[in-house]
C-alpha atoms as a PDB file:
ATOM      1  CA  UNK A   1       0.000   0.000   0.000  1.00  0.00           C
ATOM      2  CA  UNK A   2       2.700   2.287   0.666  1.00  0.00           C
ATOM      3  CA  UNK A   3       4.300   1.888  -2.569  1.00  0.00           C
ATOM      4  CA  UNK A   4       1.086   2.592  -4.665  1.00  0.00           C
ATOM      5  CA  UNK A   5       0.787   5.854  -2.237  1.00  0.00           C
ATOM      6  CA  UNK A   6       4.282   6.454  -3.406  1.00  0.00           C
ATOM      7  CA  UNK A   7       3.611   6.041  -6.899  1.00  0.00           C
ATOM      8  CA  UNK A   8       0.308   8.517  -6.517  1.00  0.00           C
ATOM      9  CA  UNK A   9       2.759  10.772  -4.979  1.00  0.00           C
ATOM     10  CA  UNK A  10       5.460  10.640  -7.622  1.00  0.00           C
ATOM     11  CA  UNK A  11       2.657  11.164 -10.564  1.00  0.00           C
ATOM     12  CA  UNK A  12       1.525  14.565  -8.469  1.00  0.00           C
ATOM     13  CA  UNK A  13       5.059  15.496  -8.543  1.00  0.00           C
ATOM     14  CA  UNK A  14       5.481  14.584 -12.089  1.00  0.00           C
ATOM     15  CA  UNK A  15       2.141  16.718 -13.000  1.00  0.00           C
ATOM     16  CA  UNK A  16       3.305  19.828 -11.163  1.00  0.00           C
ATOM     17  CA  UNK A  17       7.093  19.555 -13.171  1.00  0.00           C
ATOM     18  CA  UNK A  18       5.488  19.546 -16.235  1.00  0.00           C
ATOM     19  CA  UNK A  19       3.016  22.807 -15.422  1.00  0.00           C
ATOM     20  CA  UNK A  20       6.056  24.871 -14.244  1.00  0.00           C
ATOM     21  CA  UNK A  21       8.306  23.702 -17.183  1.00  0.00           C
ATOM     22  CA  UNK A  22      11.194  21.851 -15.018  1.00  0.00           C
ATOM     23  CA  UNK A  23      12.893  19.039 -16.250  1.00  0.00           C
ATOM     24  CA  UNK A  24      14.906  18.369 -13.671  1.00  0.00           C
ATOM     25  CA  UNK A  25      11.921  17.766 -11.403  1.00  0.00           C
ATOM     26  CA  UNK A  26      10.236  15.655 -14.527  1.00  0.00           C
ATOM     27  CA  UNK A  27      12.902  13.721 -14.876  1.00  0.00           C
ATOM     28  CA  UNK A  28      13.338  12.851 -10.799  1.00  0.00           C
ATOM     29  CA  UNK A  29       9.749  12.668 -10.911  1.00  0.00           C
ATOM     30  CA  UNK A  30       9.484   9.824 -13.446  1.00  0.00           C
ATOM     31  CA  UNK A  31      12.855   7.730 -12.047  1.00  0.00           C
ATOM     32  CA  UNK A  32      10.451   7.864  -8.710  1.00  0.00           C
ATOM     33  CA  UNK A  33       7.355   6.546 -10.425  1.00  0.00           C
ATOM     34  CA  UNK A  34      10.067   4.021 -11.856  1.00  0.00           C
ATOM     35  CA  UNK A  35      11.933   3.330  -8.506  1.00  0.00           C
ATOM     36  CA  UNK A  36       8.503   2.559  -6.777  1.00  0.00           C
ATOM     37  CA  UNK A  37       7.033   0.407 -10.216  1.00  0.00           C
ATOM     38  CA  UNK A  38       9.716  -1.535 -10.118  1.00  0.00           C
ATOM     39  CA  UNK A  39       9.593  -2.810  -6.303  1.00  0.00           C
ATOM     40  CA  UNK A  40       5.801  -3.620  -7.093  1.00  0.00           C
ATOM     41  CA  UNK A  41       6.580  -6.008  -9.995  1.00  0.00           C
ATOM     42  CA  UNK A  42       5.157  -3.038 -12.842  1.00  0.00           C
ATOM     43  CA  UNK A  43       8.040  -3.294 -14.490  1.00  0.00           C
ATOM     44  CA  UNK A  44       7.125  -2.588 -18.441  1.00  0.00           C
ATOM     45  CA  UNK A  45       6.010   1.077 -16.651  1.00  0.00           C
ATOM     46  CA  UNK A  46       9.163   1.368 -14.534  1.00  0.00           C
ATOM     47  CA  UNK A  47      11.141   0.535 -17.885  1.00  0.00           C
ATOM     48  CA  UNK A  48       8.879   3.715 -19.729  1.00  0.00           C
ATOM     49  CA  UNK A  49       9.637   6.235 -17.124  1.00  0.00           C
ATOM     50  CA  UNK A  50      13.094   5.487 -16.216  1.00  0.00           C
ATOM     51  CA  UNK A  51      13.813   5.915 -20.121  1.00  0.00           C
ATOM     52  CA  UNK A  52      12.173   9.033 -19.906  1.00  0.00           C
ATOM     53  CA  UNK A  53      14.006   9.716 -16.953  1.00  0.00           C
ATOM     54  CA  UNK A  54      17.462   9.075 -18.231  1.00  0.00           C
ATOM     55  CA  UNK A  55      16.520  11.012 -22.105  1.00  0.00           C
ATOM     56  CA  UNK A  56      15.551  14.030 -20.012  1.00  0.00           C
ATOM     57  CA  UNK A  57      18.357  13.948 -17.529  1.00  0.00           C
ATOM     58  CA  UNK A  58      21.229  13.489 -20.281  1.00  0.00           C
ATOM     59  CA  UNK A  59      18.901  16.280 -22.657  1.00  0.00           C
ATOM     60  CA  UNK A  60      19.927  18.395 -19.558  1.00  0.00           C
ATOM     61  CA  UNK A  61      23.488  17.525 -18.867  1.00  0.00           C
ATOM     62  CA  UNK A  62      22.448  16.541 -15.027  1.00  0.00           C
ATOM     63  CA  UNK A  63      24.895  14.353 -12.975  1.00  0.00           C
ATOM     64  CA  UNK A  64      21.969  12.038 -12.601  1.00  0.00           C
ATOM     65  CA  UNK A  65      21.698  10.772 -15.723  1.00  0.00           C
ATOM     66  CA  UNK A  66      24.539   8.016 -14.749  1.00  0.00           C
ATOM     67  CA  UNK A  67      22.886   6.725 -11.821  1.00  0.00           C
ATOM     68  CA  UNK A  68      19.581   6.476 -13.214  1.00  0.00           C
ATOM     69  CA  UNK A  69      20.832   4.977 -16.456  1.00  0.00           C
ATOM     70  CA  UNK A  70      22.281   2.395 -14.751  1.00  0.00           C
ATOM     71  CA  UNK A  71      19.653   1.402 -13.362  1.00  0.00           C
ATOM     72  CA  UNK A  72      17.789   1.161 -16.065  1.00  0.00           C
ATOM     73  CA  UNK A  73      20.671  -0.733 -17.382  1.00  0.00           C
ATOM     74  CA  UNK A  74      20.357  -3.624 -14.442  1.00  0.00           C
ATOM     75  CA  UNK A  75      16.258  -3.234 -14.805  1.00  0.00           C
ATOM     76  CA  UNK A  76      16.483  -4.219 -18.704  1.00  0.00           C
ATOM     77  CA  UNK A  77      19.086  -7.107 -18.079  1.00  0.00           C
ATOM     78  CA  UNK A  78      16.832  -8.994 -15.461  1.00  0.00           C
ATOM     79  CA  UNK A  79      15.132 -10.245 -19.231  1.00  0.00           C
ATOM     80  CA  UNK A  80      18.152 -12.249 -20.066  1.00  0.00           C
END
């Protein structure tokens, strides 16, 4: 239950970003969503957002972009 409130949370966050135009807090927004979708086994939705995540992130030049994209990395290789 927590996770799902997380996930509510993290799509608030994601729709104020987006209204004041700030990428930064998009991008943390959706690796949140992603973070939170992936513990609860929604992992085709983690996948979407942390992409997102990591496009906007590198778009930017933020230091985040490594951490995030290696996540994503590890979250795409648990399909091998």
């Amino acid at each position: 239950m927590k996770l799902l409130l997380e996930i509510h949370f993290m799509n608030q966050a994601l729709q104020l970003a987006r209204q004041v135009h700030s990428p930064l807090d998009e991008a943390r927004a959706l690796e949140g969503a992603a973070r939170c979708q992936a513990r609860t086994g929604e992992r085709m939705a983690a996948l979407a957002n942390l992409r997102q995540a990591v496009g906007i992130y590198q778009r930017i030049g933020s230091a985040e972009a490594e951490q995030a994209a290696a996540f994503l990395t590890a979250l795409e290789a648990e399909d091998d």
